[in-house]
C-alpha atoms as a PDB file:
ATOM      1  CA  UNK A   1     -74.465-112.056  81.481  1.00  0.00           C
ATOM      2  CA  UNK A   2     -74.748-111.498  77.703  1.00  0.00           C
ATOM      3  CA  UNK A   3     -76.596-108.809  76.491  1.00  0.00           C
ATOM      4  CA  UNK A   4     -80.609-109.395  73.934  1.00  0.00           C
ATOM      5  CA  UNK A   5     -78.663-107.412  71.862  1.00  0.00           C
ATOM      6  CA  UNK A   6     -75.598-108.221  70.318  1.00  0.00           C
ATOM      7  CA  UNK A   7     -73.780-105.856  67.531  1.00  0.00           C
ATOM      8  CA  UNK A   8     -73.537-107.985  64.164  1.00  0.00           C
ATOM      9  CA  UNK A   9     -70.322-109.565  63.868  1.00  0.00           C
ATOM     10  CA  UNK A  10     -68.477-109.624  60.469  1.00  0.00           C
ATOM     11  CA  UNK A  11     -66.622-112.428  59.324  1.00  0.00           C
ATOM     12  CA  UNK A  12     -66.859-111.487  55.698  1.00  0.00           C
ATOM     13  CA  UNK A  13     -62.967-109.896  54.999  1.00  0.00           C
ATOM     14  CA  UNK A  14     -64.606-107.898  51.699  1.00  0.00           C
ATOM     15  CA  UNK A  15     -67.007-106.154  54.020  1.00  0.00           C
ATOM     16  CA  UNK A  16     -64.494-105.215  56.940  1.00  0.00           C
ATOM     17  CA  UNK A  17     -62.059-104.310  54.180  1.00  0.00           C
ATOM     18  CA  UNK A  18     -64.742-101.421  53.062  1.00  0.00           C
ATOM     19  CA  UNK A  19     -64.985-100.113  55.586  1.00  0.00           C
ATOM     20  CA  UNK A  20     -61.241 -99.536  55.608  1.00  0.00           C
ATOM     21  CA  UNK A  21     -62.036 -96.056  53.762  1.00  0.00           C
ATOM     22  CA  UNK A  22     -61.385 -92.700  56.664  1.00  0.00           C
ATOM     23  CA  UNK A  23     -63.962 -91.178  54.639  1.00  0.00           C
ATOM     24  CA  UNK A  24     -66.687 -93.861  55.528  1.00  0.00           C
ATOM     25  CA  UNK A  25     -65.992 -93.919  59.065  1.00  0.00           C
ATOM     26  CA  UNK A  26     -66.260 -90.263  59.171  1.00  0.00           C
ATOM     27  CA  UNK A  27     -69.667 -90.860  57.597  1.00  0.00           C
ATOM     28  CA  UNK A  28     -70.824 -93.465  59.195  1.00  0.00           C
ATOM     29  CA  UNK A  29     -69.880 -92.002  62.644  1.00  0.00           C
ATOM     30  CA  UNK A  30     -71.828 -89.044  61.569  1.00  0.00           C
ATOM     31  CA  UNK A  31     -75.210 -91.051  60.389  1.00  0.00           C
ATOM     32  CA  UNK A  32     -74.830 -92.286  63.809  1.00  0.00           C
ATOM     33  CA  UNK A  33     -75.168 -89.390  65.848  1.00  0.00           C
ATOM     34  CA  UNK A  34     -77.602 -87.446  63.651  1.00  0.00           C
ATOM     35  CA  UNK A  35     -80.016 -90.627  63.228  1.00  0.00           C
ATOM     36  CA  UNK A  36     -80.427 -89.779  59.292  1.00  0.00           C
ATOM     37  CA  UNK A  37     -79.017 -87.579  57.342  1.00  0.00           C
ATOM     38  CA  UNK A  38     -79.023 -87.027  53.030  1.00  0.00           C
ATOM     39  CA  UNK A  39     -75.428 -86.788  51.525  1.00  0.00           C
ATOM     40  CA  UNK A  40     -75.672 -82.882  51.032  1.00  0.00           C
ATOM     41  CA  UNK A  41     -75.906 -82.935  54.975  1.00  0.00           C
ATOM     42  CA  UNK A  42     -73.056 -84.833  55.472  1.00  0.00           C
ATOM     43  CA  UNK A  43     -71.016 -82.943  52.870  1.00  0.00           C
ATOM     44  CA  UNK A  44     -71.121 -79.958  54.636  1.00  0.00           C
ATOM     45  CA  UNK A  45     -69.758 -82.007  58.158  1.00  0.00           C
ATOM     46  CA  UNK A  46     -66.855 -83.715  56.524  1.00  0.00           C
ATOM     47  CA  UNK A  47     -66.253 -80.602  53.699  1.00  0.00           C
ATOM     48  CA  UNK A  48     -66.799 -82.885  50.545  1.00  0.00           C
ATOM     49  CA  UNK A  49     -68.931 -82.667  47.639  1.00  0.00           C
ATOM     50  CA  UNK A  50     -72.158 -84.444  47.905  1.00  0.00           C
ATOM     51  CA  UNK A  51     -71.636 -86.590  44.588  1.00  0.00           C
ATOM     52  CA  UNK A  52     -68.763 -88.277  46.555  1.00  0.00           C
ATOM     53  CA  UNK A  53     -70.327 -88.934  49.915  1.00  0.00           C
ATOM     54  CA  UNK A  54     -73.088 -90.262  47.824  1.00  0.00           C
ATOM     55  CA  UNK A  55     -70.411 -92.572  45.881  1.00  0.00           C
ATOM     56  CA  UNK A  56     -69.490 -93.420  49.927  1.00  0.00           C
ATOM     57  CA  UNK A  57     -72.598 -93.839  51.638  1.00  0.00           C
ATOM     58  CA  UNK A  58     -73.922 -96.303  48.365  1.00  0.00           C
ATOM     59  CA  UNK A  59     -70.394 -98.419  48.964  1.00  0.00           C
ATOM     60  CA  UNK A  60     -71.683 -98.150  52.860  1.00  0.00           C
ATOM     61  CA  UNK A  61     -74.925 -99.724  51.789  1.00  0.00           C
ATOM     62  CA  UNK A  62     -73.875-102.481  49.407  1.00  0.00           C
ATOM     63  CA  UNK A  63     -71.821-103.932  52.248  1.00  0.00           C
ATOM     64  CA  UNK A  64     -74.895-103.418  54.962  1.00  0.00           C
ATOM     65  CA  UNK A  65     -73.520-100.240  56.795  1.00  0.00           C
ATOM     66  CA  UNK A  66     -76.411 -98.075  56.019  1.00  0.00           C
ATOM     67  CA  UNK A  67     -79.368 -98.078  54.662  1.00  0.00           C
ATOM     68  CA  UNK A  68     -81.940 -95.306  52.696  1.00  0.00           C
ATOM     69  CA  UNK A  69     -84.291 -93.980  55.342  1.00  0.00           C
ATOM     70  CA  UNK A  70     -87.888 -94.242  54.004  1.00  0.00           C
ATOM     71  CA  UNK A  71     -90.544 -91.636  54.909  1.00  0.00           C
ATOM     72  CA  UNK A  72     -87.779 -89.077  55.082  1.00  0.00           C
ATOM     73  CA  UNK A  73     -87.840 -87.014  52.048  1.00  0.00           C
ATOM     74  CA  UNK A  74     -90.102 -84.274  51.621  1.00  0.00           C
ATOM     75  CA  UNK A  75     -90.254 -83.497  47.980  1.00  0.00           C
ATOM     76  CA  UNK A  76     -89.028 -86.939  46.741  1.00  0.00           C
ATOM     77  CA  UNK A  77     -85.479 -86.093  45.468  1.00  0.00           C
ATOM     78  CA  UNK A  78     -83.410 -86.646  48.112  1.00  0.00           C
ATOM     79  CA  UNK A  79     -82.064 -89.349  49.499  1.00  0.00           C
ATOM     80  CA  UNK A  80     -81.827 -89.973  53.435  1.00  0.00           C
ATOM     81  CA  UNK A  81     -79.602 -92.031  54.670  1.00  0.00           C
ATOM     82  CA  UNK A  82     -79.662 -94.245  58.055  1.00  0.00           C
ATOM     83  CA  UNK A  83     -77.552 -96.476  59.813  1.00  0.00           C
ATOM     84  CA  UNK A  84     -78.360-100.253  59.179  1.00  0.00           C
ATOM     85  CA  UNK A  85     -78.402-101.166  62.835  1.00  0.00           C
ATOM     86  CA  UNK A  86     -78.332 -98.896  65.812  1.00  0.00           C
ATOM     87  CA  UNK A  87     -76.637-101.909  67.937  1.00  0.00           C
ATOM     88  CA  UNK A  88     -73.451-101.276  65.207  1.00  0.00           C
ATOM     89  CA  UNK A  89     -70.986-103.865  64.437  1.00  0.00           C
ATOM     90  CA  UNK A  90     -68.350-105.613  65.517  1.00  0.00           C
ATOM     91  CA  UNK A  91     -65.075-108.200  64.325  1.00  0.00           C
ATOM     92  CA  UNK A  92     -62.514-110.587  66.347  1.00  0.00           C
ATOM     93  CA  UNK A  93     -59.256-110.087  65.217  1.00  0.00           C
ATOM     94  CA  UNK A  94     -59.193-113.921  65.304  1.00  0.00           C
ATOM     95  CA  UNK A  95     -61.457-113.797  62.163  1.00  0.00           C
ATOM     96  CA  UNK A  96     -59.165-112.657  60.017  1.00  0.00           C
ATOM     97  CA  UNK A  97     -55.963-113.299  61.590  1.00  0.00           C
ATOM     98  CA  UNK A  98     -54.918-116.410  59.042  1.00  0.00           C
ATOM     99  CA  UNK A  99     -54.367-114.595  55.874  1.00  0.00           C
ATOM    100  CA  UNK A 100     -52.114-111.504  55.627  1.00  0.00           C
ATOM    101  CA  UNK A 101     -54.485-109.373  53.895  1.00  0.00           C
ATOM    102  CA  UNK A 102     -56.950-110.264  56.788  1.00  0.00           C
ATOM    103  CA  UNK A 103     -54.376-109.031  59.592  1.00  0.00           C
ATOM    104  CA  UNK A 104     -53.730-105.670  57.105  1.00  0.00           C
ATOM    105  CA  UNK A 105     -57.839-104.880  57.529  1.00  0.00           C
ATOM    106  CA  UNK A 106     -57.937-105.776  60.877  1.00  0.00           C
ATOM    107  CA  UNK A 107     -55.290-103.102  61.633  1.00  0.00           C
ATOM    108  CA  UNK A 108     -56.347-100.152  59.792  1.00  0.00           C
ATOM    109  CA  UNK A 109     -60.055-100.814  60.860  1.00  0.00           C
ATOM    110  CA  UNK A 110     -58.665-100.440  64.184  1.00  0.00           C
ATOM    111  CA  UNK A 111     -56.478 -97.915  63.632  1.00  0.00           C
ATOM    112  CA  UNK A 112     -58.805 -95.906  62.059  1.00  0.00           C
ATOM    113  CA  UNK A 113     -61.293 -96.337  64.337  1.00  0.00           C
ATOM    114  CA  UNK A 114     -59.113 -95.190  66.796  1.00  0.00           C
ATOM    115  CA  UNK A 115     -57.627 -92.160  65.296  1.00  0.00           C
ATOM    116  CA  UNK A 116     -61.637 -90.721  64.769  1.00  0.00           C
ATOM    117  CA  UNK A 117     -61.965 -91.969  68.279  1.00  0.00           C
ATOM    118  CA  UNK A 118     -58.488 -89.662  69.594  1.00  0.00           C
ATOM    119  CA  UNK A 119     -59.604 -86.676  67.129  1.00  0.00           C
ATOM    120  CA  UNK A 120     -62.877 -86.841  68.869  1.00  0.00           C
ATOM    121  CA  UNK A 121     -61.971 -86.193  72.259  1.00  0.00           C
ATOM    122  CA  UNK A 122     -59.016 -83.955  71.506  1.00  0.00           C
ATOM    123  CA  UNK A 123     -61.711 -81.886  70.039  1.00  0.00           C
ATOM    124  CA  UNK A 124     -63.480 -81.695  72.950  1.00  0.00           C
ATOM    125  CA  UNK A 125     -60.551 -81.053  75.007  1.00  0.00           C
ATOM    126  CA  UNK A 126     -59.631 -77.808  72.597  1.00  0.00           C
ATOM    127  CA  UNK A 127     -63.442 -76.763  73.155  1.00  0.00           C
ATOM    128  CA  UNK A 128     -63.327 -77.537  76.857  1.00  0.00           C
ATOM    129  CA  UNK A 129     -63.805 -74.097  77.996  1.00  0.00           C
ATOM    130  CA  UNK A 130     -66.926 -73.432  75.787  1.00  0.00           C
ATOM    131  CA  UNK A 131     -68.822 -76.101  77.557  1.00  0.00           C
ATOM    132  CA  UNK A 132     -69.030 -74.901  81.130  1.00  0.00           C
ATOM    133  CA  UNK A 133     -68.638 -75.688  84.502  1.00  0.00           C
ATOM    134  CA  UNK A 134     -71.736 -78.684  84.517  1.00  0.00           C
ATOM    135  CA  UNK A 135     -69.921 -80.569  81.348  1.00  0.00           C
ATOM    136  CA  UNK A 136     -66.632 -80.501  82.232  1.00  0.00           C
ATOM    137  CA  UNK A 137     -66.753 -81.289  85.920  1.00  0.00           C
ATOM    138  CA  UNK A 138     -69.175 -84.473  84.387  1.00  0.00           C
ATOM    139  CA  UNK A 139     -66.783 -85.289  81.877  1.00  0.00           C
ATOM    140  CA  UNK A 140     -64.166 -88.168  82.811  1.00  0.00           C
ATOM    141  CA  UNK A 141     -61.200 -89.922  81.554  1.00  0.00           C
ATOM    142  CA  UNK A 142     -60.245 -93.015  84.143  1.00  0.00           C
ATOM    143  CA  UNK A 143     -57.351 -95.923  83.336  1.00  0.00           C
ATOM    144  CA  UNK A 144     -57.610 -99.186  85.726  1.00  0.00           C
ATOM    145  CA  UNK A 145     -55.015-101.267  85.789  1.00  0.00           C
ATOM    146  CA  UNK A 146     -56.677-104.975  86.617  1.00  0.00           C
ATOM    147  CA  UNK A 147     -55.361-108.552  86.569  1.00  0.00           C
ATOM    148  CA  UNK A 148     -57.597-110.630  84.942  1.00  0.00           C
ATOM    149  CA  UNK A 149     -58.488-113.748  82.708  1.00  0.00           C
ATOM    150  CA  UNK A 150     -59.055-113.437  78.896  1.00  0.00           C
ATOM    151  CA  UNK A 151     -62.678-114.769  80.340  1.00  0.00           C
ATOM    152  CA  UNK A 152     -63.183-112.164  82.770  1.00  0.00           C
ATOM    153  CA  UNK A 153     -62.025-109.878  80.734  1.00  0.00           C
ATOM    154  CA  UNK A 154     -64.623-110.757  77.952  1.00  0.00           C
ATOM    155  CA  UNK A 155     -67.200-110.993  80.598  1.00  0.00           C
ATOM    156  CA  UNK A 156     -66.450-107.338  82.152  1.00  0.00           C
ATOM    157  CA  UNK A 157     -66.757-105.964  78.541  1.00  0.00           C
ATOM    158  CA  UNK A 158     -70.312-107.978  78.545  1.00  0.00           C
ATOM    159  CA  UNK A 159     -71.030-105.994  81.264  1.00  0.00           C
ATOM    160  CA  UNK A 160     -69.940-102.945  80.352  1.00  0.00           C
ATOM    161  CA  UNK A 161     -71.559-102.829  76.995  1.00  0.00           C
ATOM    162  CA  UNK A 162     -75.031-104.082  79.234  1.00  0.00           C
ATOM    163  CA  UNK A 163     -74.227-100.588  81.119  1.00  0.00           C
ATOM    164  CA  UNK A 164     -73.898 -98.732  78.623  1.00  0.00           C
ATOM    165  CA  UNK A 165     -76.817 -99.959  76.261  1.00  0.00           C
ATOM    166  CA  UNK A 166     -79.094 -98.977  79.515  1.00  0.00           C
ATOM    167  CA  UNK A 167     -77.995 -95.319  79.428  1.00  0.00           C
ATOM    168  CA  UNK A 168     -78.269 -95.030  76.148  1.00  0.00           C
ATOM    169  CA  UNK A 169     -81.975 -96.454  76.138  1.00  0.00           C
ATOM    170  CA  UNK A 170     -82.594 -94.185  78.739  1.00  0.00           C
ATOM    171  CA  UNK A 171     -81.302 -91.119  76.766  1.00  0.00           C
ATOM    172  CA  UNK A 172     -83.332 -92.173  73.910  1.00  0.00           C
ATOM    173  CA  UNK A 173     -86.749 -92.581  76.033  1.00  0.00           C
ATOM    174  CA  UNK A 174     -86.195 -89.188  77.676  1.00  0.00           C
ATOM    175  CA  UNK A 175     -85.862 -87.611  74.300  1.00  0.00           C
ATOM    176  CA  UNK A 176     -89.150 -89.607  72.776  1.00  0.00           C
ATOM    177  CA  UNK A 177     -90.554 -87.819  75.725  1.00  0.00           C
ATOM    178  CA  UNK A 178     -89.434 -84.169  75.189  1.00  0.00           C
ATOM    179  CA  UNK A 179     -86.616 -84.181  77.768  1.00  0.00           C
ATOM    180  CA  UNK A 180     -84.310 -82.350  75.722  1.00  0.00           C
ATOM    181  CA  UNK A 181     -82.989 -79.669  78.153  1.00  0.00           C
ATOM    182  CA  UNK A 182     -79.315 -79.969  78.245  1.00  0.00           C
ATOM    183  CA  UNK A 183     -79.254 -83.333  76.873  1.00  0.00           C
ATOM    184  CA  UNK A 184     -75.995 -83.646  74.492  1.00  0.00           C
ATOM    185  CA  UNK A 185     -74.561 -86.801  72.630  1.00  0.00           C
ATOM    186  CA  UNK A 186     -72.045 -88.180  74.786  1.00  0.00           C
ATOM    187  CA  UNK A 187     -69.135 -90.526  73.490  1.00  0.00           C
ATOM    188  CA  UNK A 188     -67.740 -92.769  76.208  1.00  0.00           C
ATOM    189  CA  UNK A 189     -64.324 -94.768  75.197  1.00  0.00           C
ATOM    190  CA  UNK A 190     -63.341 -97.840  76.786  1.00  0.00           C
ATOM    191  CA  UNK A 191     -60.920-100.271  75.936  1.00  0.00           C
ATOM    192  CA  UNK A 192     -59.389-103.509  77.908  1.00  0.00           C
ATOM    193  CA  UNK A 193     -56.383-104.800  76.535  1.00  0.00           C
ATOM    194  CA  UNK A 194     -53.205-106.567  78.056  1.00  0.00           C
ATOM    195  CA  UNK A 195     -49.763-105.188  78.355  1.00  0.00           C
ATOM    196  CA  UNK A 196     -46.872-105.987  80.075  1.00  0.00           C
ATOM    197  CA  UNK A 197     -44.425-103.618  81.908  1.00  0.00           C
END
């Protein structure tokens, strides 16, 4: 069962490598969530001067990231920003896996994805008690431990990324249609890897 819409996949080891930068996840996480945003926005978020998250969100761009957000500007100056694709991106390991410098992008990509992932939610558990009863008792954290195929493996992420492209469709309808009452953005982390005892 393979999802209409995949995420891009990059092969190209220039692009994954700039996207190597903390600074540009950060940013691009952020452009994300807010939908558009101009660089003086973002400054203030990531507490850097605009003229450098401009310098990052134009190296974003050159390598298909983001993209300028037409229609956005109100007096013609500033420059909105947007994510190129709200499906995101993705990479296989196995793309880049033959050349050292490949395998050295591969890991801090991942790395640093994860680390903005961990910050994330160990914000969220420092703010736990600000977001009452409702939230928390919603919120989850679950670990299965499964035997499976590399197939069925790649097919139960097929169908968890189906899942979750639903809900987030349906969060995006409801708030085209002015259900905004208590509706938050929600990050949900999973990962399926093997191990061994």
């Amino acid at each position: 069962m393979r999802p209409k819409h995949k995420p891009e996949q990059i092969t190209d080891l220039s692009r994954l490598r700039a996207f190597m930068n903390p600074l540009r996840m950060r940013l691009y996480r952020l452009l994300y969530a807010a939908g558009t945003a101009t660089a003086s926005q973002l400054a203030e978020d990531v507490d850097e001067t605009p003229s450098l998250v401009s310098y990052h969100l134009r190296k974003l761009a050159e390598n298909g990231f983001v993209t300028q957000a037409n229609g956005e500007s109100t007096d013609g100056r500033e420059r909105w920003w947007r994510v190129a694709s709200e499906e995101g991106w993705g990479f296989r390991d196995s793309d880049f896996a033959d050349t050292p410098e490949g395998a050295a992008a591969v890991g801090a990509v991942t790395r640093g994805i994860f680390d903005t992932r961990v910050a994330q939610y160990r914000a969220y558990l420092d703010q736990k008690s600000a977001w009452g009863k409702t939230w928390t008792d919603a919120a989850f954290s679950s670990e299965w431990l499964l035997d499976l195929t590399p197939a069925e493996l790649d097919e139960m992420s097929d169908e968890l990324e189906a899942l979750a492209r639903r809900w987030r469709e349906r969060g995006k309808a409801a708030k085209a249609a002015g259900d905004t009452e208590d509706r938050e953005h929600v990050s949900v982390h999973l990962y399926g890897f093997p191990f061994r005892p």
